[in-house]
Every structure is written in C-alpha cells, then in structure tokens.
Protein backbone atom coordinates (compact mmCIF):
# COMPACT_ATOMS: atom_id res chain seq x y z
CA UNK A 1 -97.42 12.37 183.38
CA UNK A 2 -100.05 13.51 180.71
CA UNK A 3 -99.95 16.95 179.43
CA UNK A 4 -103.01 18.06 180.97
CA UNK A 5 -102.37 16.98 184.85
CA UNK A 6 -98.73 18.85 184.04
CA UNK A 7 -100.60 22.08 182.86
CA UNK A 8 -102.43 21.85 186.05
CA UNK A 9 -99.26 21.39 187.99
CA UNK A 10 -97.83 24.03 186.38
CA UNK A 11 -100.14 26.91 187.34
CA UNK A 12 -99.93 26.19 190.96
CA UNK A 13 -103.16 28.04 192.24
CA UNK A 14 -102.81 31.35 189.27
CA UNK A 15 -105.08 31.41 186.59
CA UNK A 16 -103.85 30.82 183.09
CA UNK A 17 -104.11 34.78 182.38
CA UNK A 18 -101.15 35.19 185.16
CA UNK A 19 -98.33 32.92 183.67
CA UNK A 20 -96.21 34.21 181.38
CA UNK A 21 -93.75 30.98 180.61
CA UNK A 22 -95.22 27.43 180.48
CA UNK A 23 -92.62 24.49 180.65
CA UNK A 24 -94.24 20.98 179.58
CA UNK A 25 -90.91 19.62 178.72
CA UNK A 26 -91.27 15.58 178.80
CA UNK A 27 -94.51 15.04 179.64
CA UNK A 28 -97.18 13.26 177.48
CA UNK A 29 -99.12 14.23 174.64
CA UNK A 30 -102.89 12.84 174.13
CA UNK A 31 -102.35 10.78 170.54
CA UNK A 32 -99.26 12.70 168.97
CA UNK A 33 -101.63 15.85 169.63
CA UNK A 34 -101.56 19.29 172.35
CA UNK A 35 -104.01 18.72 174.99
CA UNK A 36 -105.36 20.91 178.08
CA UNK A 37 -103.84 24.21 176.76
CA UNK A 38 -106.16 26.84 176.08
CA UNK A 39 -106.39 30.25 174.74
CA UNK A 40 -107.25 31.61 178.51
CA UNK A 41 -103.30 31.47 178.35
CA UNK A 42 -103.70 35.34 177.22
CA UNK A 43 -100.59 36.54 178.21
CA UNK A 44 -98.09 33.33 177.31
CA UNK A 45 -94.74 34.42 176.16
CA UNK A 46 -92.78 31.41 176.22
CA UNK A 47 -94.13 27.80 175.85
CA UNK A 48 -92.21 24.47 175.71
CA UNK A 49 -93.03 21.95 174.76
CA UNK A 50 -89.65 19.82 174.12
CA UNK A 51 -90.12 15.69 173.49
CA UNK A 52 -93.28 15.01 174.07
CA UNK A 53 -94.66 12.83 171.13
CA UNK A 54 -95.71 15.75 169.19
CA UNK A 55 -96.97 14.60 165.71
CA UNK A 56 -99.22 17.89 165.06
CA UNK A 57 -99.41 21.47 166.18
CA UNK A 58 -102.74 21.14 164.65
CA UNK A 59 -104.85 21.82 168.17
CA UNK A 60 -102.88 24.67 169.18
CA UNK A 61 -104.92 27.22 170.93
CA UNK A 62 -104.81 31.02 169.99
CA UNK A 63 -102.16 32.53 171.63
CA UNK A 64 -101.38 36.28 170.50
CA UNK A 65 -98.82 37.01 172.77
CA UNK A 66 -96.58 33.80 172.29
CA UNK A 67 -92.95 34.91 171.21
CA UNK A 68 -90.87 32.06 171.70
CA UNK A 69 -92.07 28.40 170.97
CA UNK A 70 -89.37 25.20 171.55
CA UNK A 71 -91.27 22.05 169.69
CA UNK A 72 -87.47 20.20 169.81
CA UNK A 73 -87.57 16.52 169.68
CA UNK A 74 -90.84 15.65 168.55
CA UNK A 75 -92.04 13.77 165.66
CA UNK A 76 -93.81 17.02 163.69
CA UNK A 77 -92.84 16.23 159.83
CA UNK A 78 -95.58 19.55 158.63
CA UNK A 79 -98.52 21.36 158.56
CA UNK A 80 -96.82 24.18 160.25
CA UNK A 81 -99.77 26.57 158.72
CA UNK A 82 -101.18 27.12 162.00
CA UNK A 83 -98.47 28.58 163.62
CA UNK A 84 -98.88 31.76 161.74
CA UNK A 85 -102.56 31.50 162.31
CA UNK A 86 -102.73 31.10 165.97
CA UNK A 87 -99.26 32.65 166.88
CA UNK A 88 -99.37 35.96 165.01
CA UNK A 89 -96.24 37.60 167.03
CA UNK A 90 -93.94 34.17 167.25
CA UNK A 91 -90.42 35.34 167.12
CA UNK A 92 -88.64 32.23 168.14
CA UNK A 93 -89.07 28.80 166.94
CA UNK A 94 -87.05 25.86 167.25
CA UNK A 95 -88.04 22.86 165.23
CA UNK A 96 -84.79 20.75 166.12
CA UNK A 97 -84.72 17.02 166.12
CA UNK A 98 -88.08 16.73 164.28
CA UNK A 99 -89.10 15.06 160.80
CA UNK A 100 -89.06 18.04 158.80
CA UNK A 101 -87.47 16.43 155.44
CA UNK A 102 -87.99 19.42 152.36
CA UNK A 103 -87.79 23.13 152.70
CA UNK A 104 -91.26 23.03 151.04
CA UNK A 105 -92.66 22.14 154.42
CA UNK A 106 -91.40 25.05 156.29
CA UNK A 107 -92.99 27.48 153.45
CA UNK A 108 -95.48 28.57 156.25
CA UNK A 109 -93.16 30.07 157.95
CA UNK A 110 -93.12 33.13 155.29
CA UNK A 111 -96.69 34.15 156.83
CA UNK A 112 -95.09 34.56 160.91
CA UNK A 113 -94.00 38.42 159.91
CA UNK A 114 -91.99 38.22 163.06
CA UNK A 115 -90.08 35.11 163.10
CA UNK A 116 -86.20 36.02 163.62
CA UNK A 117 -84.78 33.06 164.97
CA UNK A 118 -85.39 29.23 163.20
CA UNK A 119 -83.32 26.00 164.59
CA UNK A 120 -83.71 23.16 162.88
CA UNK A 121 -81.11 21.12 164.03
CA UNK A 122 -81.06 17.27 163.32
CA UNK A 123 -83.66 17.96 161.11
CA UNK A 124 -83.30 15.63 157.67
CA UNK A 125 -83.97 18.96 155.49
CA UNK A 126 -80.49 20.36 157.10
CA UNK A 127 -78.76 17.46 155.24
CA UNK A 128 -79.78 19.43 151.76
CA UNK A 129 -77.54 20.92 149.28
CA UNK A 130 -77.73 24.84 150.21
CA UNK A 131 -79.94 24.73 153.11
CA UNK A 132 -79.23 27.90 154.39
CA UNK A 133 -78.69 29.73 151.28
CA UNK A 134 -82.71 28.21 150.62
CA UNK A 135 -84.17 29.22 154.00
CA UNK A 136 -82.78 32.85 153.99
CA UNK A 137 -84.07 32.98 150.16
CA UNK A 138 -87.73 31.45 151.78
CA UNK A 139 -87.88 33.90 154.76
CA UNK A 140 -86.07 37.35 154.24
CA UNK A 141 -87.33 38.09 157.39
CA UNK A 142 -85.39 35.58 159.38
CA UNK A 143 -82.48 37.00 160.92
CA UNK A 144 -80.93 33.84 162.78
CA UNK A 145 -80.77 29.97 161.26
CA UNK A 146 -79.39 27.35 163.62
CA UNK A 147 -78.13 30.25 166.01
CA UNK A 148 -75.73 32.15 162.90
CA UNK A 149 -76.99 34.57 160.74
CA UNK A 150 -76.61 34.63 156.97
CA UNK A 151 -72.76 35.92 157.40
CA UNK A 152 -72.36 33.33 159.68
CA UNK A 153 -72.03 35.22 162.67
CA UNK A 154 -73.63 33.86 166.18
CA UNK A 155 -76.53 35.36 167.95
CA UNK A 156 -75.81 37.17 170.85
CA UNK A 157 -77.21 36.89 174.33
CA UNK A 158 -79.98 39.71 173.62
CA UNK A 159 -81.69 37.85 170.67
CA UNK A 160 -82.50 34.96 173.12
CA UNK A 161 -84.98 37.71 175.30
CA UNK A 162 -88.65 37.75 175.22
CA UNK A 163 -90.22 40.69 175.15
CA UNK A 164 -87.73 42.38 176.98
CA UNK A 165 -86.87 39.98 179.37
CA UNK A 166 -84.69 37.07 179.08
CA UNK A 167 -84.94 33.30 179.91
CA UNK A 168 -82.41 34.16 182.89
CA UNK A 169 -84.77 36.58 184.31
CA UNK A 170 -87.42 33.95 183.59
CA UNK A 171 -85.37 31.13 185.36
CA UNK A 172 -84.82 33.61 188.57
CA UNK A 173 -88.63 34.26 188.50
CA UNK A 174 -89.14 30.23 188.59
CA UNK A 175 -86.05 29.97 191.56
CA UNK A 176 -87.87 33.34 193.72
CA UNK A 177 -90.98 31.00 193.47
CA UNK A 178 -89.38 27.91 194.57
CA UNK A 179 -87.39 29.79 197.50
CA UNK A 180 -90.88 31.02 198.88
CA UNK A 181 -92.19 27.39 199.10
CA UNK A 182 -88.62 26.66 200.40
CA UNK A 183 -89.24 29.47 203.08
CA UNK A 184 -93.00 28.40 203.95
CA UNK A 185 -91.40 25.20 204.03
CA UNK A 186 -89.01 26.15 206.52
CA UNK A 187 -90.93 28.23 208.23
CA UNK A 188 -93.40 25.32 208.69
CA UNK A 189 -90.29 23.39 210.15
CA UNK A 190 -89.41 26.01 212.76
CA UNK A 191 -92.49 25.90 214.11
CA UNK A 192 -92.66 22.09 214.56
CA UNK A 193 -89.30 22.12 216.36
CA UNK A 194 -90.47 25.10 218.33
CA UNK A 195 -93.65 23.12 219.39
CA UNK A 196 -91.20 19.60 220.01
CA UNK A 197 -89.00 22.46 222.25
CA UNK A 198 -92.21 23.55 224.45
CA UNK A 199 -93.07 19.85 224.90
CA UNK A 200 -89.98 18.35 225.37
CA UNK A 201 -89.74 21.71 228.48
CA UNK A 202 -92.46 20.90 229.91
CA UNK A 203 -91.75 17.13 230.30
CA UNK A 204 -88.44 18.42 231.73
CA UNK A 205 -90.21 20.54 234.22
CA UNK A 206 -92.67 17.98 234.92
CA UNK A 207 -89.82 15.56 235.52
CA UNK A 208 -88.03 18.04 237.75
CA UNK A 209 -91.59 18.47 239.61
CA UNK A 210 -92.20 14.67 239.95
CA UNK A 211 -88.49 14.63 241.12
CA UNK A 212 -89.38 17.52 243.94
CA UNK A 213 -92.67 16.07 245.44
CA UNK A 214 -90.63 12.31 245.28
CA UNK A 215 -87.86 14.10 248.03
CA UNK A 216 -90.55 16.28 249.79
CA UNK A 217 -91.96 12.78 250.18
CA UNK A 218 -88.90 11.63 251.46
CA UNK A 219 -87.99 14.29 254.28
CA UNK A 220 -91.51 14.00 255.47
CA UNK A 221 -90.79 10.23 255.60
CA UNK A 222 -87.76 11.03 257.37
CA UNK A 223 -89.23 13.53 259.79
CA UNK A 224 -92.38 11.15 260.36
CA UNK A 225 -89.41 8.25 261.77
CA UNK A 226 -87.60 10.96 263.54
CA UNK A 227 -90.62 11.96 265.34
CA UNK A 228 -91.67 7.92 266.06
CA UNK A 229 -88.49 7.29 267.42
CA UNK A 230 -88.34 10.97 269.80
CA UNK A 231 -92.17 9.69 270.98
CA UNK A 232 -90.85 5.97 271.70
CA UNK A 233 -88.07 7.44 273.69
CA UNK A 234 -89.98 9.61 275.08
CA UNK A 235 -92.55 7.21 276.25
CA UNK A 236 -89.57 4.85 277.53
CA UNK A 237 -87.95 7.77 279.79
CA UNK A 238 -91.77 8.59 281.11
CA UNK A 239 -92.15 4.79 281.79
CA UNK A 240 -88.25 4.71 283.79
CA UNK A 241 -89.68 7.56 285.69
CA UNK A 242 -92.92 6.25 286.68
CA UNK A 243 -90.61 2.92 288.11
CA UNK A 244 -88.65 5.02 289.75
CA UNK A 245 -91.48 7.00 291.79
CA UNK A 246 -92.81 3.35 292.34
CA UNK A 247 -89.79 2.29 293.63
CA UNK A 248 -89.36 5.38 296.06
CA UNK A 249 -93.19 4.83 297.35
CA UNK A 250 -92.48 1.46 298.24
CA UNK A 251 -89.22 1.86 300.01
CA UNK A 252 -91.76 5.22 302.17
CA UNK A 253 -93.78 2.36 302.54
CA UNK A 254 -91.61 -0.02 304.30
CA UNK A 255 -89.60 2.50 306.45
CA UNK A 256 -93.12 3.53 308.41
CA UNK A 257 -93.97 -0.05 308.92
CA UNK A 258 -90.55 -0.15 310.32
C-alpha cells in the first residue's frame, strides 16, 4: 500500500488537526521520498515511519509539535538538516538500521535543542572507534544513545513518554478505538440475528397456523361425512317406513274386498 492511501486509512473520518500519533510502518514511499503528509498534521506527536524505502527526509512537512520520530530501517545515509528545520521540538529520534556511515552526517542534530534520545542501531557509523564518546562530545544535549546514557545506565520507562503521555497510553487509545468498531460491529450483529429471530417466529407461527386451518379442514371433513352418512340413514329408515305404511294399506285393502 502507498503512503498516501495509508495516511488516508489512517485518519478514519478525523481531520489531520485531531490525530496525535500517525503509524505508516511498512507501507510505501513515492521514489525513496515522504508523500501525502502535510503540515495540517498540527498537533502530531508521534510519527512512524519504520521500513518504508526512505532515502530522504527532504519533503517533510512542518510539524511543530512532533516529539518522537522512528525513521528505523530505511535507506536515509544524510541530509538530516531538515529535521531541525521542520521539527523544532523533536525529542526522540531513532535512526536504526539506516546508512548513516560518519558522525559528520549526524552534525545536524546539534541544531534540534531538544533531542534527548538518539538510536542508531545497525547503523555503519556505530562500528567507529569511540562512537559514543564522539556523539555525546557532538550533542551535549543528548541525554540517551542507543537506550544508555553516557554512564551507561538504561533509560527508564518515563523517557519513552510523549508529552506526558506514553506509547502505552497511546496503544490503549488505538485498542478503545478498535473495541468501538468491535462494539458497532457487534452491535450490528445482534441486530441481524434479532431480525433472523422475528423471521424465523413468524414462519413458526405461520407454520403452526397453516398446521391449524389443515385440521379445522379436517374435522369439517369429518363432520361433512358424519352428517352424509346420518342423512343416508336417515333417508333409508324414512324409505323402510314409507314400505311399511304401503304394506299395511294394502293388506286394509284386501281385508274389505274380503
């Protein structure tokens, strides 16, 4: 996916003033370069922008609130003078994995007067004679190298947070947003299989309806043969009868001839 349609993705219906942290992790760049980020990204805190194809940070758009910037595994090898230019407040950068060879090329660094933390792992300029002795003499101001500080000592937890909040607090803003799709999602669900309930009722009850006019057919059937067979007996015991007074008539009959 290009960097641009990912940026789009990435909003998901705010405006660029509204998003504090901007993942582009994998995604590509346009020609080695940063494409469809703007400077409408006011309020951008955290942007990263981790393997993909990075040659230059050369387009990158004015960002004034930007404090933490991850370029890892790219293929940047200078011209790092813009970040001080368009990032005035960066605090965090990590350059790991990238094609940074000298410690001349990281000598813009000494304009970002808030820089603190610098990773530069698998970087060819770690493989120097007194690297860290040379990038604490280049930036007095940097507090952190490669996650120790100049005694050695590891950063803790609280020099990885952004403005006052951390990339935890970050990741559980990115989870609360993915539960509420989760939960329209769901809620979506329920009321299919409420709807699927109603119909699958009211073929039940039209089944059980069907089922009720198919018997009252039945016992009218029933009564319908009950009655034909009372009026066929009937009309045999009115014929007997009527043979019967016949027969009586006749016999009158022959007893006054007599």
């Amino acid at each position: 996916m290009d960097m641009k349609k990912r940026i789009h993705l990435e909003l998901r219906n705010r405006t660029p003033s509204d998003v504090r942290e901007l993942v582009l992790d994998n995604c590509r760049s346009n020609e080695g370069k940063i494409e469809g980020l703007t400077a409408e990204f006011v309020n951008l805190e955290f942007l990263s922008l981790i393997n993909v194809g990075l040659i230059s940070v050369s387009n990158l758009p004015k960002l004034s609130k930007l404090k933490k910037l991850e370029l890892s595994d790219n293929r940047i090898s200078g011209a790092l003078d813009v970040l001080a230019e368009k990032l005035p407040n960066l605090t965090h950068l990590n350059l790991s994995g990238n094609k940074l060879k000298d410690i001349s090329t990281l000598e813009p660094l000494k304009k970002l007067d808030s820089l603190k933390s610098l990773d530069l792992f698998n970087c060819e300029v770690t493989n120097l004679n007194d690297y860290r002795e040379s990038v604490f003499k280049l930036l007095p101001r940097l507090t952190y190298l490669d996650g120790y500080d100049l005694e050695d000592k590891e950063a803790s937890d609280s020099d990885g947070e952004v403005d006052g909040v951390d990339e935890d607090d970050d990741e559980e803003d990115e989870d609360e947003d993915g539960e509420d799709f989760d939960e329209e999602d769901d809620e979506d669900d329920d009321d299919e299989d409420e709807e699927v309930e109603r119909e699958e009722d009211d073929e039940e009850v039209s089944g059980e309806e069907e089922e009720e006019d198919g018997q009252d057919g039945e016992v009218d059937d029933e009564d319908d043969e009950e009655e034909a067979d009372e009026g066929e007996e009937g009309g045999k015991g009115e014929k007997r009868k009527r043979e019967a007074e016949d027969e009586d008539g006749d016999e009158d009959d022959d007893e006054e001839d007599d």
